[in-house]
C-alpha atoms as a PDB file:
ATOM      1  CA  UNK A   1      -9.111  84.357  25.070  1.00  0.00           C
ATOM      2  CA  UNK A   2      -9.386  85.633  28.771  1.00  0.00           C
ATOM      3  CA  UNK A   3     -12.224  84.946  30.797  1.00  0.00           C
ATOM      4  CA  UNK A   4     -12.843  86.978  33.879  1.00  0.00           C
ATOM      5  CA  UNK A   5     -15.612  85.078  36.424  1.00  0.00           C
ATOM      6  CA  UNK A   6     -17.812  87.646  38.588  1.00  0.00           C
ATOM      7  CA  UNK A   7     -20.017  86.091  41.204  1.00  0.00           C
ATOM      8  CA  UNK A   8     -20.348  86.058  44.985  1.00  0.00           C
ATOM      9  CA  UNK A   9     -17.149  85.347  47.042  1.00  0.00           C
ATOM     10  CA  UNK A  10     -19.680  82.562  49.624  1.00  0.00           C
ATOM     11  CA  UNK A  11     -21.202  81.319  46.445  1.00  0.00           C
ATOM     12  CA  UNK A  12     -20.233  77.969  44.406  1.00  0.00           C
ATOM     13  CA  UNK A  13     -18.812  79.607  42.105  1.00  0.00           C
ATOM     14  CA  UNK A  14     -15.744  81.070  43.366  1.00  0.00           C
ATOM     15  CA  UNK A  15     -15.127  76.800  44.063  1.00  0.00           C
ATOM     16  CA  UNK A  16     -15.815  76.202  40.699  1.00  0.00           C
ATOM     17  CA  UNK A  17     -13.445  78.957  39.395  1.00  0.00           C
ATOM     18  CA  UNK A  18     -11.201  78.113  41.147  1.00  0.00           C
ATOM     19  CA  UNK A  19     -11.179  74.751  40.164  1.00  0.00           C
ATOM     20  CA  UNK A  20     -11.252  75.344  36.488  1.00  0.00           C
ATOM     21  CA  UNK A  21      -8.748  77.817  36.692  1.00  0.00           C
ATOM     22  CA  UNK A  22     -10.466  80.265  36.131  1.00  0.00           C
ATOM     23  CA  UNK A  23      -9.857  84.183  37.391  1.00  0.00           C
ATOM     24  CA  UNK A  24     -12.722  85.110  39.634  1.00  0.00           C
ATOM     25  CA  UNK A  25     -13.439  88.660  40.841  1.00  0.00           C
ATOM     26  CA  UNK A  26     -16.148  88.703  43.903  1.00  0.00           C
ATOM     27  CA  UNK A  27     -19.062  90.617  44.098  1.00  0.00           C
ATOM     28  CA  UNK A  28     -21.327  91.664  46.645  1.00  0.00           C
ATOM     29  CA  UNK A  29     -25.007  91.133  46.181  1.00  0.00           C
ATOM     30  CA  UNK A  30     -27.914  90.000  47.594  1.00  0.00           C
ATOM     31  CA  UNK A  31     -31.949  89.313  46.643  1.00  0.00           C
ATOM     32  CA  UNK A  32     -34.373  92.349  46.606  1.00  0.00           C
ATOM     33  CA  UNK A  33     -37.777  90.602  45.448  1.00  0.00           C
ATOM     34  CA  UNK A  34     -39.362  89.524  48.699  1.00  0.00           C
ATOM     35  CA  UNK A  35     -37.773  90.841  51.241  1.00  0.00           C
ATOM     36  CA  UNK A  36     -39.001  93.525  53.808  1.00  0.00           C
ATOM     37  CA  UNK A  37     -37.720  97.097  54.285  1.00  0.00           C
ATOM     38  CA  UNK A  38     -34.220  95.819  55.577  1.00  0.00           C
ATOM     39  CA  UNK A  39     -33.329  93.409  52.556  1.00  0.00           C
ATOM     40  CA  UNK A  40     -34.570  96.138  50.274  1.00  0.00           C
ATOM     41  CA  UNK A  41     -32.125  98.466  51.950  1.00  0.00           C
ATOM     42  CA  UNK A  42     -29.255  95.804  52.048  1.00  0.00           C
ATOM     43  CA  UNK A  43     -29.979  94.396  48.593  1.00  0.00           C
ATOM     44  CA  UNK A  44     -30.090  98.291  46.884  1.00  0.00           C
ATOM     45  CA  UNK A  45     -27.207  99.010  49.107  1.00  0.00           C
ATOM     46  CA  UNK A  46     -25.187  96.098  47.758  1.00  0.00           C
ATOM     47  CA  UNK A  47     -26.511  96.962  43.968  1.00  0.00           C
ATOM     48  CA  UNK A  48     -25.016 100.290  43.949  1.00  0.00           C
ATOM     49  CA  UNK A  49     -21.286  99.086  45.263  1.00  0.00           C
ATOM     50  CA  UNK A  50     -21.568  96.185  42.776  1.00  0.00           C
ATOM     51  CA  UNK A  51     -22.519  98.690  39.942  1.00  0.00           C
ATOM     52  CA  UNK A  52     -19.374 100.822  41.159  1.00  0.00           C
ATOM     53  CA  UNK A  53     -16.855  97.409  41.507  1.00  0.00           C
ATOM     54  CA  UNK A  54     -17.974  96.295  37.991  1.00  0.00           C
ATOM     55  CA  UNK A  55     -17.342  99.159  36.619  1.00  0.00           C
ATOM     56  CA  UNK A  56     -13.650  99.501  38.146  1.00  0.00           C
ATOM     57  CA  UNK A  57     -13.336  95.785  36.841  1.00  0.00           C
ATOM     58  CA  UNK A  58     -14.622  96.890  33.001  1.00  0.00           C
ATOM     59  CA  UNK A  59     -12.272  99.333  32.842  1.00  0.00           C
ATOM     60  CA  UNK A  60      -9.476  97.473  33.990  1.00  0.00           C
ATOM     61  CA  UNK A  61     -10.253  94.156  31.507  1.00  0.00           C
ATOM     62  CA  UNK A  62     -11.842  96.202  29.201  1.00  0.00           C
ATOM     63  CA  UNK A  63     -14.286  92.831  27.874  1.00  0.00           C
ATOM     64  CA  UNK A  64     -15.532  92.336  24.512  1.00  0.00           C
ATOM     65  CA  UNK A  65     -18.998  91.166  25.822  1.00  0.00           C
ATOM     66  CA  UNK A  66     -20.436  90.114  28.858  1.00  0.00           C
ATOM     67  CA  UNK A  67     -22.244  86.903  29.182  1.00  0.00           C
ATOM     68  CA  UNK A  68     -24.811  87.104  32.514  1.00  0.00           C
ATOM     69  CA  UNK A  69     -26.455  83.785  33.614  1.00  0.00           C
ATOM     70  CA  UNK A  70     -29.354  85.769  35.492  1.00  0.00           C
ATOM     71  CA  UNK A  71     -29.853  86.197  38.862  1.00  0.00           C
ATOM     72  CA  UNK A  72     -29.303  89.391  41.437  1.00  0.00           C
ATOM     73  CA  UNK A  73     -25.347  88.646  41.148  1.00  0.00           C
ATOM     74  CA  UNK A  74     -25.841  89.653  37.381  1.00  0.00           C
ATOM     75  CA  UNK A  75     -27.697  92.730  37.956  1.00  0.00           C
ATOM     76  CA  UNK A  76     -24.689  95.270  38.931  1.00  0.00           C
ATOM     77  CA  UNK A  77     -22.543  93.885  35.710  1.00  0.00           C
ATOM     78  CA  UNK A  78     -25.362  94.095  33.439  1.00  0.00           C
ATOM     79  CA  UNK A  79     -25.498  97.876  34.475  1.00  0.00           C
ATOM     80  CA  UNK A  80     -22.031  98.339  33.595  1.00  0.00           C
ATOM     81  CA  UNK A  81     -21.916  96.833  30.458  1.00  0.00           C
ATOM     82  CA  UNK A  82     -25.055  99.408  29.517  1.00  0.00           C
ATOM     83  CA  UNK A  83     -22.715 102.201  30.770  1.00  0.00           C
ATOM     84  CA  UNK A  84     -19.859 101.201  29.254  1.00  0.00           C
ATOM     85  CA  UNK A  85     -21.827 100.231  26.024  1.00  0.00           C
ATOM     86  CA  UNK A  86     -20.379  96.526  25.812  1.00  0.00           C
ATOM     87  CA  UNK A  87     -22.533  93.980  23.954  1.00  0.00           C
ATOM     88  CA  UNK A  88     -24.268  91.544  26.755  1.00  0.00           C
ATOM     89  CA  UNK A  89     -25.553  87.902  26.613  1.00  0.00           C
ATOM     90  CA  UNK A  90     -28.153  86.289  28.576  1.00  0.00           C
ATOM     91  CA  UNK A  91     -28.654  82.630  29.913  1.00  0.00           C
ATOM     92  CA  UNK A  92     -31.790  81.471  31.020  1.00  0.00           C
ATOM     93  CA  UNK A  93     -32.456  78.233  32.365  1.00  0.00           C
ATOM     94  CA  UNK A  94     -35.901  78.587  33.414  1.00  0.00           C
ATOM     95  CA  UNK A  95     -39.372  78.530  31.539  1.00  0.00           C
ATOM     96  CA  UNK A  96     -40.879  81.482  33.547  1.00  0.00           C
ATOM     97  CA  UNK A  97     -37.426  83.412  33.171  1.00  0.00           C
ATOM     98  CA  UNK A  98     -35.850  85.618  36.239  1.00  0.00           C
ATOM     99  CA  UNK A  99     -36.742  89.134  36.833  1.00  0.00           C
ATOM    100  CA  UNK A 100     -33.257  90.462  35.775  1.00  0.00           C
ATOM    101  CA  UNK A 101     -33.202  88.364  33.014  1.00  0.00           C
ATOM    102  CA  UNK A 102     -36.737  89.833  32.019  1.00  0.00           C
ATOM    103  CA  UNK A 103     -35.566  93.508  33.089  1.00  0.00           C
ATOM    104  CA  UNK A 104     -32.378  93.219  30.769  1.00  0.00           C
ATOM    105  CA  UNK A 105     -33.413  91.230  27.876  1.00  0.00           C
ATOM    106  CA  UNK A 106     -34.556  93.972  25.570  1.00  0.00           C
ATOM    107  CA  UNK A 107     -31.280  94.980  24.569  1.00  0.00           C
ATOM    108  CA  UNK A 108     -29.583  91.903  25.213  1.00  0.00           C
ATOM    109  CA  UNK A 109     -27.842  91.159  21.810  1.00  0.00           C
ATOM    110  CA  UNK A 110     -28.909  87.683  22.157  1.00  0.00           C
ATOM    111  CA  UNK A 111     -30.373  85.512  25.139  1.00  0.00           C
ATOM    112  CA  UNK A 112     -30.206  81.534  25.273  1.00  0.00           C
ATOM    113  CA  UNK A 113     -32.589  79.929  26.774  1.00  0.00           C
ATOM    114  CA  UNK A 114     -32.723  76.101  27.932  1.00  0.00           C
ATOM    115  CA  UNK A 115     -36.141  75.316  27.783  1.00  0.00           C
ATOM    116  CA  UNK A 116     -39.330  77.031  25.834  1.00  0.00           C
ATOM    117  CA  UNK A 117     -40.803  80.103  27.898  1.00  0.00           C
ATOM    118  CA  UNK A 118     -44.205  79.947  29.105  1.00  0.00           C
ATOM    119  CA  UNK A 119     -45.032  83.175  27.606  1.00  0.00           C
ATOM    120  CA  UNK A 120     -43.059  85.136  24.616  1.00  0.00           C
ATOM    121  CA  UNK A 121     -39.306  86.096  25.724  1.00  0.00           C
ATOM    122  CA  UNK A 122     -38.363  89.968  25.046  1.00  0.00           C
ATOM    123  CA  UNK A 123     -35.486  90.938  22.842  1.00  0.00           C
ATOM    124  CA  UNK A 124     -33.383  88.229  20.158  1.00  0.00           C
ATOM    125  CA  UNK A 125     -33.889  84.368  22.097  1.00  0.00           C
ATOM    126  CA  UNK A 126     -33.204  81.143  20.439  1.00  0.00           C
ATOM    127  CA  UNK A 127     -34.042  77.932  22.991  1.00  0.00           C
ATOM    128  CA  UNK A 128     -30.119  76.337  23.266  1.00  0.00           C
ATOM    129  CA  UNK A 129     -30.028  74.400  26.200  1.00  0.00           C
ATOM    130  CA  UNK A 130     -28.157  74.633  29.012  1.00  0.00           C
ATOM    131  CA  UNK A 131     -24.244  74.409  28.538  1.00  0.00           C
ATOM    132  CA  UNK A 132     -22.873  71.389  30.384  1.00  0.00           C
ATOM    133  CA  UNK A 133     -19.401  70.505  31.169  1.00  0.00           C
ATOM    134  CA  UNK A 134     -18.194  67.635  29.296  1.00  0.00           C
ATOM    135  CA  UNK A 135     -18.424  64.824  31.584  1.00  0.00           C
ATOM    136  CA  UNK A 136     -21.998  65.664  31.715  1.00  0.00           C
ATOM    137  CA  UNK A 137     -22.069  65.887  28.328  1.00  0.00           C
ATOM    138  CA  UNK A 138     -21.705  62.274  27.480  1.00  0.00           C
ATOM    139  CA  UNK A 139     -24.882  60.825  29.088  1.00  0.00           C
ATOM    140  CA  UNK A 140     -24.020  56.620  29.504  1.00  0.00           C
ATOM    141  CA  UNK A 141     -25.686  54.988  32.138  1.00  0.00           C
ATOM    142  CA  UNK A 142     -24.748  51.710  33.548  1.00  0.00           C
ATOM    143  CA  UNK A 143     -27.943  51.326  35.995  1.00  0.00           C
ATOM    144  CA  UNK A 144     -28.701  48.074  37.786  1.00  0.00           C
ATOM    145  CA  UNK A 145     -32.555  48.626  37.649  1.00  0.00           C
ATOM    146  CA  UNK A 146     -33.189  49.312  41.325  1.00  0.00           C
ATOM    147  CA  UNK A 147     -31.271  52.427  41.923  1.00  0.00           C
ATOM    148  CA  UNK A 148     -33.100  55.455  43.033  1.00  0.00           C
ATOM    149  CA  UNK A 149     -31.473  59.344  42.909  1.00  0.00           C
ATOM    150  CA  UNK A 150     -32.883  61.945  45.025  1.00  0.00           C
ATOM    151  CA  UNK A 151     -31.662  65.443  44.330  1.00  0.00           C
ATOM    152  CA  UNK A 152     -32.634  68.463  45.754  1.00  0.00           C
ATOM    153  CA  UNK A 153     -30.236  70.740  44.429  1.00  0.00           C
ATOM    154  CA  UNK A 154     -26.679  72.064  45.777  1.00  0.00           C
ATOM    155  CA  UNK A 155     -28.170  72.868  49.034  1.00  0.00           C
ATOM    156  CA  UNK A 156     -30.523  69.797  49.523  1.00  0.00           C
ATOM    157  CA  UNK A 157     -34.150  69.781  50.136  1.00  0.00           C
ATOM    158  CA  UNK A 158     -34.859  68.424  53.636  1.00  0.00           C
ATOM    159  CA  UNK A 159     -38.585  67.544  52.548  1.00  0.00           C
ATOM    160  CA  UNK A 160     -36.991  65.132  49.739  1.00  0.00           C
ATOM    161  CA  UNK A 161     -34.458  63.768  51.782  1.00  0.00           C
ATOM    162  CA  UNK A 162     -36.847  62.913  54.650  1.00  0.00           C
ATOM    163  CA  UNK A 163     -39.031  61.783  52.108  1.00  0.00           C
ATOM    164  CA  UNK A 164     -36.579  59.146  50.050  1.00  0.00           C
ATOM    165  CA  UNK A 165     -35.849  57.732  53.688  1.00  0.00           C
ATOM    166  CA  UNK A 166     -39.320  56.771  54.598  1.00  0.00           C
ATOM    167  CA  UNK A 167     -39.812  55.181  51.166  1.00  0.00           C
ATOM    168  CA  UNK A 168     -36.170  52.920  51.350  1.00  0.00           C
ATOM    169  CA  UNK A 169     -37.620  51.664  54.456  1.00  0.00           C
ATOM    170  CA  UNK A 170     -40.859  50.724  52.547  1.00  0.00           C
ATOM    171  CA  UNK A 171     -38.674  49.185  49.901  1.00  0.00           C
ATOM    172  CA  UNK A 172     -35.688  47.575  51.216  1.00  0.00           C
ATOM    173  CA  UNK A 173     -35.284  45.930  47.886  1.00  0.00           C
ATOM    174  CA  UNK A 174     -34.030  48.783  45.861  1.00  0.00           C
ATOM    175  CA  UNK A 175     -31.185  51.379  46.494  1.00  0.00           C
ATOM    176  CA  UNK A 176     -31.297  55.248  47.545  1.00  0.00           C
ATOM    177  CA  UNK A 177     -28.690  57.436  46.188  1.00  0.00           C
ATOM    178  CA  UNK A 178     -29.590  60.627  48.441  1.00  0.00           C
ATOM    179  CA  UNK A 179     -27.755  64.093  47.676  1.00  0.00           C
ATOM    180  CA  UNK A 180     -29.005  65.523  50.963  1.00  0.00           C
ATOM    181  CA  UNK A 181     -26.450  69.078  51.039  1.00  0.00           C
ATOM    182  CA  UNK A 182     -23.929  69.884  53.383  1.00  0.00           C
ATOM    183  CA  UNK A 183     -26.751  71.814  55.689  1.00  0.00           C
ATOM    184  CA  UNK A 184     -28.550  68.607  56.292  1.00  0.00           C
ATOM    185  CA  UNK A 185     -26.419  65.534  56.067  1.00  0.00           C
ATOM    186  CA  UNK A 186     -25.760  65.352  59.201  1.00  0.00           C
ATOM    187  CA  UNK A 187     -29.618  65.328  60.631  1.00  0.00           C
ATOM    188  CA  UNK A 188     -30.104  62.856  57.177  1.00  0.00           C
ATOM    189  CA  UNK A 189     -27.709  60.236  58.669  1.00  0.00           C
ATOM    190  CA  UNK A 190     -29.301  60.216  62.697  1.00  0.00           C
ATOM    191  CA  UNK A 191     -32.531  59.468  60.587  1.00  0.00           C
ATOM    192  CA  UNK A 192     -31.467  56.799  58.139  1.00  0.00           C
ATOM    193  CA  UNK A 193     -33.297  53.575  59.273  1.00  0.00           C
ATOM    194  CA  UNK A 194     -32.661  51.154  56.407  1.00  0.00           C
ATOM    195  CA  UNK A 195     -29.735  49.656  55.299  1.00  0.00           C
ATOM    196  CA  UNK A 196     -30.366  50.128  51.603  1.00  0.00           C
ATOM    197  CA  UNK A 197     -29.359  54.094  51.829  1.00  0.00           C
ATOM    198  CA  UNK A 198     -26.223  56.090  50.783  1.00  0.00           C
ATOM    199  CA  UNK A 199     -26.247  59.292  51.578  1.00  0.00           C
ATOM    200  CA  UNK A 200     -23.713  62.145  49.355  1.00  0.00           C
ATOM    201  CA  UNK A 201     -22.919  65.284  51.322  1.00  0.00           C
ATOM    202  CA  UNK A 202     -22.112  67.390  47.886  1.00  0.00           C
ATOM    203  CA  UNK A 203     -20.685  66.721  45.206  1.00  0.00           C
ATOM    204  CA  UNK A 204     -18.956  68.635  41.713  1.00  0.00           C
ATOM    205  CA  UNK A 205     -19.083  65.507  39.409  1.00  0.00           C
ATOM    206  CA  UNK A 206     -22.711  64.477  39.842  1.00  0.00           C
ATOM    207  CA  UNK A 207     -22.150  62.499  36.474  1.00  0.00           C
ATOM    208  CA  UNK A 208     -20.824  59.870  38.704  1.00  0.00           C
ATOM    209  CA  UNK A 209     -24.329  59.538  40.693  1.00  0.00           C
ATOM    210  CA  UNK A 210     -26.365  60.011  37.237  1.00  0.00           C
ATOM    211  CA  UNK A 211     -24.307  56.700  35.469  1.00  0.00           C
ATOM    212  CA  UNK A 212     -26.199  55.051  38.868  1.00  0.00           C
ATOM    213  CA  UNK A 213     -29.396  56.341  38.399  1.00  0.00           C
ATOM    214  CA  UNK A 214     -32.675  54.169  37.288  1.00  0.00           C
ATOM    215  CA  UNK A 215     -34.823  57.040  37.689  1.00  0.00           C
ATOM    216  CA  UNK A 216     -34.441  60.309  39.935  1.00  0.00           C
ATOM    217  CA  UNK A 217     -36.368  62.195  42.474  1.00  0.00           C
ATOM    218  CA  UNK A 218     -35.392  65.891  42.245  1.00  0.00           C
ATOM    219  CA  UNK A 219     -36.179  69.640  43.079  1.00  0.00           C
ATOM    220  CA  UNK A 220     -37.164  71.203  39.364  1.00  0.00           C
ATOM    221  CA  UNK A 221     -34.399  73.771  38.941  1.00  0.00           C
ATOM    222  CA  UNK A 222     -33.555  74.262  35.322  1.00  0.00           C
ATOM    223  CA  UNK A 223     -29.478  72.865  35.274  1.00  0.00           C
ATOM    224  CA  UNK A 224     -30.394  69.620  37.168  1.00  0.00           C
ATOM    225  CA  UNK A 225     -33.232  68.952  34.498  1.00  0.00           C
ATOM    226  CA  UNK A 226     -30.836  69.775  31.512  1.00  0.00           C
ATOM    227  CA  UNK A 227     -28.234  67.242  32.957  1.00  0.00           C
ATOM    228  CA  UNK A 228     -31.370  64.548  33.690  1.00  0.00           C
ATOM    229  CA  UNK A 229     -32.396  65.112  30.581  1.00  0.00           C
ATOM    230  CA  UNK A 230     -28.397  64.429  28.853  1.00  0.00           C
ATOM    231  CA  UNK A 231     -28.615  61.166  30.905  1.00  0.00           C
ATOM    232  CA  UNK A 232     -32.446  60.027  29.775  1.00  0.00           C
ATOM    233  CA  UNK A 233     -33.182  59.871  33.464  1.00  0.00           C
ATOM    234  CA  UNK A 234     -37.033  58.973  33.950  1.00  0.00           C
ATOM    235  CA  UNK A 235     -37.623  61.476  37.211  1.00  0.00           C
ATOM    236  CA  UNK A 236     -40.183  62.332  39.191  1.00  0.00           C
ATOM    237  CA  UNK A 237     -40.612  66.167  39.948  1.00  0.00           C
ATOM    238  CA  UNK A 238     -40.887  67.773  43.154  1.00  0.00           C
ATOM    239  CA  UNK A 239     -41.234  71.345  42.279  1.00  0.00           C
ATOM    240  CA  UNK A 240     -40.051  73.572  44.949  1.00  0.00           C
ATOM    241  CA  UNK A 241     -43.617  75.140  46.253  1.00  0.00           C
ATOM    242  CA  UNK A 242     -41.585  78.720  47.212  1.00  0.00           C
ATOM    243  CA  UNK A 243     -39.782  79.579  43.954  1.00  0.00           C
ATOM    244  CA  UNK A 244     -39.739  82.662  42.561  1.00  0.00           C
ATOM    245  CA  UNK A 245     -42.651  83.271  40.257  1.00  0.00           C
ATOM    246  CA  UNK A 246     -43.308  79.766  40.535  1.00  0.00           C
ATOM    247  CA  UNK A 247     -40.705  78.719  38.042  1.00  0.00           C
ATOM    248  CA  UNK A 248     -40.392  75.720  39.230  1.00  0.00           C
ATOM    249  CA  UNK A 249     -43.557  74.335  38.344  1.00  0.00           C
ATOM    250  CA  UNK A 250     -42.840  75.671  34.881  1.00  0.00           C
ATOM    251  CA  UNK A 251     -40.181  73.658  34.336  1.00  0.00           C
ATOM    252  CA  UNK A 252     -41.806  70.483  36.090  1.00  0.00           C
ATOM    253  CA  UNK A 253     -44.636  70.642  33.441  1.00  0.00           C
ATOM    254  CA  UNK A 254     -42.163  71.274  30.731  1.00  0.00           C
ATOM    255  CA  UNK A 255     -40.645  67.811  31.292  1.00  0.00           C
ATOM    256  CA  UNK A 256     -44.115  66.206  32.027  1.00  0.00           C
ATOM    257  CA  UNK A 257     -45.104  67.459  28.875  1.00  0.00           C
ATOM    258  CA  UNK A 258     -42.312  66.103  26.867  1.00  0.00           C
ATOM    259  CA  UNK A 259     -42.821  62.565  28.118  1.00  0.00           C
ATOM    260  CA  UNK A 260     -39.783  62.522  30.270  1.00  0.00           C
ATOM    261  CA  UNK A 261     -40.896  63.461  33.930  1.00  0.00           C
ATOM    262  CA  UNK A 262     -43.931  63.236  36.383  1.00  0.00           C
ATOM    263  CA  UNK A 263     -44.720  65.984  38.573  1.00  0.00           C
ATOM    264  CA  UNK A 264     -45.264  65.221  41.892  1.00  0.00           C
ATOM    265  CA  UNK A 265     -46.852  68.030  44.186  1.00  0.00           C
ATOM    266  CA  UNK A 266     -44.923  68.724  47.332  1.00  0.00           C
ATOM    267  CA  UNK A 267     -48.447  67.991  49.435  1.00  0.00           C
ATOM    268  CA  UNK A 268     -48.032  64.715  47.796  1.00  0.00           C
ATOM    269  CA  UNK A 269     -45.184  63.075  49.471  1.00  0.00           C
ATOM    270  CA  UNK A 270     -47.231  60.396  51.105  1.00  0.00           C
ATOM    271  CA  UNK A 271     -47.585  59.016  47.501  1.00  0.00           C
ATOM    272  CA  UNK A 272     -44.360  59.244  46.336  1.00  0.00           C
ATOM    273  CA  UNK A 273     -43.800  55.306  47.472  1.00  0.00           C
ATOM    274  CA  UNK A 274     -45.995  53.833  45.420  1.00  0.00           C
ATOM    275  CA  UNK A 275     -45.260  56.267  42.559  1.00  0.00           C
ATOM    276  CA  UNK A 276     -41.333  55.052  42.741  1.00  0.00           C
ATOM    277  CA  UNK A 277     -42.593  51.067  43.064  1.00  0.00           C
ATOM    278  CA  UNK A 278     -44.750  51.825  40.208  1.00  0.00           C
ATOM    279  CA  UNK A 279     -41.962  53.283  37.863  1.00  0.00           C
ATOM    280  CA  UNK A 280     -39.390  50.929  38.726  1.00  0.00           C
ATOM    281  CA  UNK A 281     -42.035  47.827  37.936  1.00  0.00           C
ATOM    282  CA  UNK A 282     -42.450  49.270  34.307  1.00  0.00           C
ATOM    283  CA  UNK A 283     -39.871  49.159  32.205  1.00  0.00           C
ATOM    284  CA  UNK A 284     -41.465  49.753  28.885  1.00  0.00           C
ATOM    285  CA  UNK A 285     -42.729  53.317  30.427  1.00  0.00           C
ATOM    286  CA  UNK A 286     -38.984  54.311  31.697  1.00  0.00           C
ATOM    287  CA  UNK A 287     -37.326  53.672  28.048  1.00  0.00           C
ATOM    288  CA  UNK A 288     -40.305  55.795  27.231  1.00  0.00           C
ATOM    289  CA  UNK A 289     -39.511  58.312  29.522  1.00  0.00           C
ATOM    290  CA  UNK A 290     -35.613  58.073  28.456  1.00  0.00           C
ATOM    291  CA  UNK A 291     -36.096  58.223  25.119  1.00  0.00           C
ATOM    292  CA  UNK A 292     -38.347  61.102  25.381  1.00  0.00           C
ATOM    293  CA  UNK A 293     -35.676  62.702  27.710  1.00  0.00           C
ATOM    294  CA  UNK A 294     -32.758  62.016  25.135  1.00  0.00           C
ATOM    295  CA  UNK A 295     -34.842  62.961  22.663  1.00  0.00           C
ATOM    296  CA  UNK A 296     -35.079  66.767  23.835  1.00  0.00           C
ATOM    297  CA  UNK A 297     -31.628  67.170  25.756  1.00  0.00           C
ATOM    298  CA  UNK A 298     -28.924  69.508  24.088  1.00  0.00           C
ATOM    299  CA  UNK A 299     -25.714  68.806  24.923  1.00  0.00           C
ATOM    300  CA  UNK A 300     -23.861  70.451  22.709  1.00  0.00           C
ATOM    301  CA  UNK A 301     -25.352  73.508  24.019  1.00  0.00           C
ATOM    302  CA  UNK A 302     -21.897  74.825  24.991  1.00  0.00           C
ATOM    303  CA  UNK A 303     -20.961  74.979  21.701  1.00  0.00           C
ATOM    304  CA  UNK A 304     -23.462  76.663  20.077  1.00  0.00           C
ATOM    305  CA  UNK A 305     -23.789  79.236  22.351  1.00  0.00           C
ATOM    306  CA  UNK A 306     -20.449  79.873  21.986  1.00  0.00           C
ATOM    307  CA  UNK A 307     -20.548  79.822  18.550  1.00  0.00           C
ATOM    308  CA  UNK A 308     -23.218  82.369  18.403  1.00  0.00           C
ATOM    309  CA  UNK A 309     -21.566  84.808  20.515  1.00  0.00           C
ATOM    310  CA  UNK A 310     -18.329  84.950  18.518  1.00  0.00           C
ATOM    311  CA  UNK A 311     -20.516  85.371  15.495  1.00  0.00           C
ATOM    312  CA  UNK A 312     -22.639  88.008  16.788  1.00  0.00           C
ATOM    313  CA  UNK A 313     -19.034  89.752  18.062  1.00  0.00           C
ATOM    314  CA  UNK A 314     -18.057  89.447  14.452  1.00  0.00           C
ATOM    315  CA  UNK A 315     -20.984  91.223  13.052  1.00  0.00           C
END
């Protein structure tokens, strides 16, 4: 089997592709929701020569399906595939799902979605999980009780980060594990005032930081939770207060709700110190928490997606 990756050329994933050997064809695109007259312009602008390049790129591979994991890079594929009548797939990581995921759903053949939406999905869903490489996959921890993760997603969350430092300084007895993003490690490390701090520029095996972890800190995007989840992290939520739809919080109260998180608002910083001294003090509530975490992570997810999609082909 062939598998052709279509994404932005400045993104991650023509890295990752790369990495996994696997063939990656670029795309232009860029947001529309949000944006004044000039991204409208730009974003439509972009649409249409993505629609056109995807097209060019169906009829050269000529694909069985097409599996979109959301977002505006998916939009101009998802066209083609309707033009070109190919069965499509949907991935959804998010409770409140994305607006192309929403737009194209209906005659998805089948969309996967990680966690349970807030209201009813349109079109053929079944609640998978997120599929997670197999490193991730595993989910052993070897934690020496006093290590605290802060993530705020591959391009770091400066409000976290500045954050986590304030409260190592306040507890110099435990250890911050601080993912701060390429765009802000270096402002991260001028402001580091306490020896008990390392700080990780980026990173593509974050199963070596999660093995670390005694709980986490982290941004509430719906792949970080899935792999929190696979490694019973007890984490405290910081939902970004600017994502789309507000699917953040979504997903924050999804893991609240399960046992396995606590949402923190973002107005809420000054707490966070006592909030991490608290957890780390109570070990009956984190085996709780990762219990209740293990409890609802999937992650075999991979598989049965996969499995899915080659049945649904065969049908």
């Amino acid at each position: 089997m062939e598998v052709v990756w279509l994404g932005r050329k400045d993104g991650l994933e023509a890295t990752l592709a790369e990495e996994e050997g696997i063939r990656f064809e670029p795309l232009g695109a860029a947001g529309f929701f949000g944006k004044g007259i000039g991204g409208k312009v730009m974003g439509a602008w972009l649409l249409g020569r993505g629609i056109v390049r995807s097209l060019v790129l169906f009829d050269r591979f000529e694909p069985d399906a097409l599996v979109a994991a959301g977002g505006y890079v998916s939009a101009a594929p998802l066209v083609a595939a309707q033009l070109r009548k190919k069965p499509y797939f949907l991935l959804e990581q998010n409770c409140i799902p994305g607006r192309v995921t929403r737009f194209f759903a209906p005659k998805a053949r089948e969309s996967y979605l990680t966690f349970p939406t807030v209201k009813p999905f349109p079109g053929a869903a079944v609640v998978t999980g997120s599929p997670l490489r197999p490193a991730l996959q595993e989910g052993r921890r070897n934690d020496d009780g006093r290590t605290v993760l802060v993530l705020g997603g591959s391009g770091g969350a400066q409000a976290l980060s500045k954050a986590a430092l304030d409260v190592a300084a306040a507890l110099p007895n435990l250890n911050f594990i601080i993912l701060t993003g390429r765009r802000d490690y270096q402002l991260m490390r001028s402001l580091v005032r306490s020896k008990n701090v390392e700080l990780v520029e980026f990173t593509f095996h974050p199963e070596e930081l999660y093995r670390r972890a005694t709980i986490a800190i982290s941004r509430a995007g719906g792949l970080v939770l899935s792999e929190l989840l696979a490694f019973g992290i007890p984490v405290i939520v910081v939902p970004f207060p600017y994502a789309t739809d507000q699917h953040q919080h979504a997903n924050a109260q999804f893991l609240a709700s399960i046992g396995a998180g606590v949402v923190l608002d973002q107005s809420c910083l000054s707490g966070l110190t006592t909030l991490v001294q608290t957890l780390l003090n109570d070990e009956p509530r984190r085996q709780r928490m990762a219990q209740a975490a293990k409890a609802a992570a999937r992650p075999d997810a991979g598989r049965v997606i996969a499995e899915r999609i080659v049945r649904c082909l065969a049908g």
